[in-house]
Protein backbone atom coordinates (compact mmCIF):
# COMPACT_ATOMS: atom_id res chain seq x y z
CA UNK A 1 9.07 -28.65 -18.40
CA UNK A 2 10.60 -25.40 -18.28
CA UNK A 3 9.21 -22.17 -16.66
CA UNK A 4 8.55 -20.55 -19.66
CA UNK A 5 6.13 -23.94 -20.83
CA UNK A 6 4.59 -23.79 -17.56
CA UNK A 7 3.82 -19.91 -16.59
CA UNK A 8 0.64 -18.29 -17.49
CA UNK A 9 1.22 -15.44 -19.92
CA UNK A 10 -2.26 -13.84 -19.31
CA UNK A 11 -1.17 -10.24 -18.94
CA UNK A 12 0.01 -10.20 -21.76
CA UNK A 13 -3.56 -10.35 -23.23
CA UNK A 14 -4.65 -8.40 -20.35
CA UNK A 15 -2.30 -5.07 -21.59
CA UNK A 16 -3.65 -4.81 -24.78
CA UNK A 17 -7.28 -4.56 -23.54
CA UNK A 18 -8.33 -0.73 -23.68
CA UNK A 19 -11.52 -1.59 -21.51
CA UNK A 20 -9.78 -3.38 -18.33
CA UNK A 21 -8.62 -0.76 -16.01
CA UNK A 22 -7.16 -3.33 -13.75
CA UNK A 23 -3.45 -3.67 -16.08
CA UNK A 24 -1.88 -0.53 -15.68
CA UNK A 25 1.52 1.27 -15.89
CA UNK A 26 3.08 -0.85 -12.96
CA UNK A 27 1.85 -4.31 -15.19
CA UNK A 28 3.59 -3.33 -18.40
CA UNK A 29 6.55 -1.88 -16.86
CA UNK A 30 7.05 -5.52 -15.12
CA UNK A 31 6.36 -6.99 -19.24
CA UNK A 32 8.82 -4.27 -20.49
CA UNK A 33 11.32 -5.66 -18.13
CA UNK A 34 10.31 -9.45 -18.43
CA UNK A 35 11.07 -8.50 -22.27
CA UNK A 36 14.23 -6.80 -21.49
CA UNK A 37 15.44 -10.27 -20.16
CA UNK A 38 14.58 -12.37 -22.93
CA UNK A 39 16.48 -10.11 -25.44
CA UNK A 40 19.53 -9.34 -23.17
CA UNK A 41 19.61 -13.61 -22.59
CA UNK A 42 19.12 -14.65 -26.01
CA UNK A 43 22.17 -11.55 -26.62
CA UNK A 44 24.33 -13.53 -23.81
CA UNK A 45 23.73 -16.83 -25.22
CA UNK A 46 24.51 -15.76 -29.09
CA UNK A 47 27.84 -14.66 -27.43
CA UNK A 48 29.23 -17.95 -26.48
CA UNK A 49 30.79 -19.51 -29.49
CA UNK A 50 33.28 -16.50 -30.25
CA UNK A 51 35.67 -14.61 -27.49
CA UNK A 52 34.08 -10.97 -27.66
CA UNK A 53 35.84 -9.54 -24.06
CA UNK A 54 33.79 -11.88 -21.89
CA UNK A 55 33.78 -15.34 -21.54
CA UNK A 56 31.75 -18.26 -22.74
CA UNK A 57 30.75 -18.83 -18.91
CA UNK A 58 29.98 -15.33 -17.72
CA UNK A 59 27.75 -14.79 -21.16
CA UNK A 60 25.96 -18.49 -20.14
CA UNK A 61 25.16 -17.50 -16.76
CA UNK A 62 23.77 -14.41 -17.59
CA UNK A 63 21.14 -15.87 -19.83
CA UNK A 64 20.42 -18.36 -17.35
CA UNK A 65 19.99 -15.65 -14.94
CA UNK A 66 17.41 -13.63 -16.93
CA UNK A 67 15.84 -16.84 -17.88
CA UNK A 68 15.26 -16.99 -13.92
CA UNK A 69 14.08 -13.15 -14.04
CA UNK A 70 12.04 -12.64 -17.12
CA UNK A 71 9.04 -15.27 -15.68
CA UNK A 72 9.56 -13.46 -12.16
CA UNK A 73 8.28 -10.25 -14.05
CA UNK A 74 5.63 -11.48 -16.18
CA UNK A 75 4.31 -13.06 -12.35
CA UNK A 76 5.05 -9.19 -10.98
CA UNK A 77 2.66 -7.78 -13.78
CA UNK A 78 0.04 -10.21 -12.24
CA UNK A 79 1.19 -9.39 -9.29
CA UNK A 80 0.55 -5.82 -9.69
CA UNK A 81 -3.00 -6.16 -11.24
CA UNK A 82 -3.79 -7.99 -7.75
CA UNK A 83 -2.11 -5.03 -5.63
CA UNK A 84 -4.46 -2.66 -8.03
CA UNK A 85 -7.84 -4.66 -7.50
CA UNK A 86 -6.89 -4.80 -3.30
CA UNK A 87 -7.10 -0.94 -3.53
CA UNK A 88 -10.33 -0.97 -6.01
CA UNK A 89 -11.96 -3.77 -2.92
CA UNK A 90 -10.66 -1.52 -0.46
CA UNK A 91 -12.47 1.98 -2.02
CA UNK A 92 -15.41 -0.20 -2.18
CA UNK A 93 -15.99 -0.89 1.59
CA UNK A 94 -18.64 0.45 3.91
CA UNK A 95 -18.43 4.07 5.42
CA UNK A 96 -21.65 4.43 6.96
CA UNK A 97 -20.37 3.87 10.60
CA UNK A 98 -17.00 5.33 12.70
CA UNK A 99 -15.83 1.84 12.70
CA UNK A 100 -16.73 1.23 9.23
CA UNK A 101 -14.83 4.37 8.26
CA UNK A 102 -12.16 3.17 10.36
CA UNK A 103 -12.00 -0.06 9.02
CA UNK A 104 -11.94 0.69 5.35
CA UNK A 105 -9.05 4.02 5.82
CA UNK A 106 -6.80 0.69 7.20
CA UNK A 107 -7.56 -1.54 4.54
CA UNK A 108 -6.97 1.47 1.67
CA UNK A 109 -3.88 2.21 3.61
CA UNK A 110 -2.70 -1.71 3.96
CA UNK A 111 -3.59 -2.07 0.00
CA UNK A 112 -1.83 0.71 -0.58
CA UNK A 113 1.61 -0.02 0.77
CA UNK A 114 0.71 -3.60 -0.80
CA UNK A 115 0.27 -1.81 -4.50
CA UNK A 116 3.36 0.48 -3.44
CA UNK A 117 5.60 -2.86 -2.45
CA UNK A 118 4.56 -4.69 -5.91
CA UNK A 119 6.51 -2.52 -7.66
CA UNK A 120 9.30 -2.17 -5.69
CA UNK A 121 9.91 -5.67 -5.73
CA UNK A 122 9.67 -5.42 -9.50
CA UNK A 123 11.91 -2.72 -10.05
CA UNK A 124 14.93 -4.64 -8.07
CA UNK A 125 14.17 -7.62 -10.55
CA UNK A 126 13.82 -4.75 -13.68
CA UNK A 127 17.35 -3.41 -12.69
CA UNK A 128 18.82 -6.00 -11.93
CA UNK A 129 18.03 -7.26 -16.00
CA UNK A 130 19.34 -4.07 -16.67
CA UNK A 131 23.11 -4.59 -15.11
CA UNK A 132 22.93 -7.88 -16.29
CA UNK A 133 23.02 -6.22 -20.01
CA UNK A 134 25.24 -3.32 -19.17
CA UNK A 135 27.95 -6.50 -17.87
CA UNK A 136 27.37 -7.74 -21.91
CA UNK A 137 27.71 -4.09 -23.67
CA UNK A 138 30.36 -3.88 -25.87
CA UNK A 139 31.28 -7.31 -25.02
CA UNK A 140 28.78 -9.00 -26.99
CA UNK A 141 28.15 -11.00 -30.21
CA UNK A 142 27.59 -7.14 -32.17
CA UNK A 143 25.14 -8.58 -34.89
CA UNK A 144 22.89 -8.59 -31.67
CA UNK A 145 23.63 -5.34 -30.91
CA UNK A 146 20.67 -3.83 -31.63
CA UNK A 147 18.65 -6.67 -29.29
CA UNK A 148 21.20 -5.79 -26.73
CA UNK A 149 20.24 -2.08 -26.41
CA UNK A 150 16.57 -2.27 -27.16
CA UNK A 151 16.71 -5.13 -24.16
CA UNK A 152 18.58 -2.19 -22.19
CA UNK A 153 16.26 0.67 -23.09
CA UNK A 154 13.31 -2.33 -21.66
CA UNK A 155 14.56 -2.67 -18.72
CA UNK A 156 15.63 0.89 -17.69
CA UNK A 157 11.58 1.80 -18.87
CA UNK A 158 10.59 -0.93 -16.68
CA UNK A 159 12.47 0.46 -13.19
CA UNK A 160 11.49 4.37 -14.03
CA UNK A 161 7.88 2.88 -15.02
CA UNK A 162 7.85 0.57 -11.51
CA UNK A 163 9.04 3.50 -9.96
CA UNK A 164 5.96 5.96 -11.10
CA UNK A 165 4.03 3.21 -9.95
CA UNK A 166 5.18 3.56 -6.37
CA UNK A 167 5.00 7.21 -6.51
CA UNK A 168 1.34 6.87 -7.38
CA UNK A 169 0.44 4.81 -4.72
CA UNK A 170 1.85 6.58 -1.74
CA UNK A 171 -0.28 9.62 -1.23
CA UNK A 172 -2.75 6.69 -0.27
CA UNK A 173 -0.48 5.73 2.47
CA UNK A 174 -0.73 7.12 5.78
CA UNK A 175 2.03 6.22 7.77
CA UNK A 176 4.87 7.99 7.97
CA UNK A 177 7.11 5.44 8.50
CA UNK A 178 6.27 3.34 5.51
CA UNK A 179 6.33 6.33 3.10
CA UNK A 180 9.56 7.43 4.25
CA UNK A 181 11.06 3.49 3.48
CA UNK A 182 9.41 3.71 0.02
CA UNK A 183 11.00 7.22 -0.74
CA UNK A 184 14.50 5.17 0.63
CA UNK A 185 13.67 2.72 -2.01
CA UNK A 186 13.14 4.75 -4.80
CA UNK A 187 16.53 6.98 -4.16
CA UNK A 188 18.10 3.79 -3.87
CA UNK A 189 16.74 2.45 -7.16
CA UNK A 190 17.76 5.69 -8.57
CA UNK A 191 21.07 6.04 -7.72
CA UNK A 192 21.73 3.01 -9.35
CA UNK A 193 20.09 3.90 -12.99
């Protein structure tokens, strides 16, 4: 059984839902990506009969790589949705007392690096789909060019949308230290779009 046959593809409904406010931008940017992989695979593996620039191997392993990544993101949009209802538990606490109000500030702040961290995990994944395509441009099968670059424009959507998503989570943050790693991450993502 492969991990395709075996991973639940519920976000996927979940996205299209209008009414569930739990599947937001950080969810379909991990979907955008997980699609990004399956197009910039099925690109690699239409590349291995024919000598285009790159060979029969290096197309083959990167399809088997994004066949690795493109389940990893579908479980990151899930993955985010969690992150997203820890926040939603956390808003919902107690505030009556000083310890209550203590309590729930930690657990908003914990969810929020949690929500924050989601994405970031799914943004190394998202880019690293995306330099698995740019190794493939312009040494591709070219009748699949068109997959090729919408599976590029995917993923690059999916580390810029991961990205907003840890943006939007950090002015719930309160510790310095942890912002100031996320705002690392995020030039380091950058630098590398």
């Amino acid at each position: 059984m492969t991990q395709k046959e075996t991973f639940n593809y519920k976000a996927l409904d979940l996205i299209l839902d209008t009414q569930d406010v739990t599947v937001g931008g950080g969810s379909a940017s991990a979907i955008s990506a997980a699609m990004a992989a399956g197009l910039i695979g099925m690109v690699a593996r239409l590349s291995t009969k024919k000598d285009y620039g790159l060979s029969a191997e290096a197309h083959l392993e990167v399809a088997e790589r994004c066949d690795v990544l493109a389940p990893g993101l579908m479980q990151g949009s899930l993955d985010d949705m969690a992150a997203f209802a820890m926040i939603k538990a956390a808003f919902g606490l107690p505030k009556e007392t000083d310890d209550e109000k203590l309590a729930r500030a930690k657990a908003i702040n914990d969810a929020a690096v949690q929500a924050a961290l989601t994405p970031y995990e799914n943004a190394k994944k998202a880019l690293e789909v995306l330099e698995l395509g740019r190794k493939i441009k312009n040494v591709s099968n070219p009748a699949a060019g068109s997959d090729l670059l919408i599976g590029l424009q995917l993923s690059e959507i999916g580390v810029k949308g991961c990205i907003m998503n840890m943006e939007a989570n950090m002015p719930l943050i309160k510790d310095a230290g942890q912002i100031e790693a996320l705002k690392n991450y995020i030039i380091q993502l950058n630098s590398r779009l």
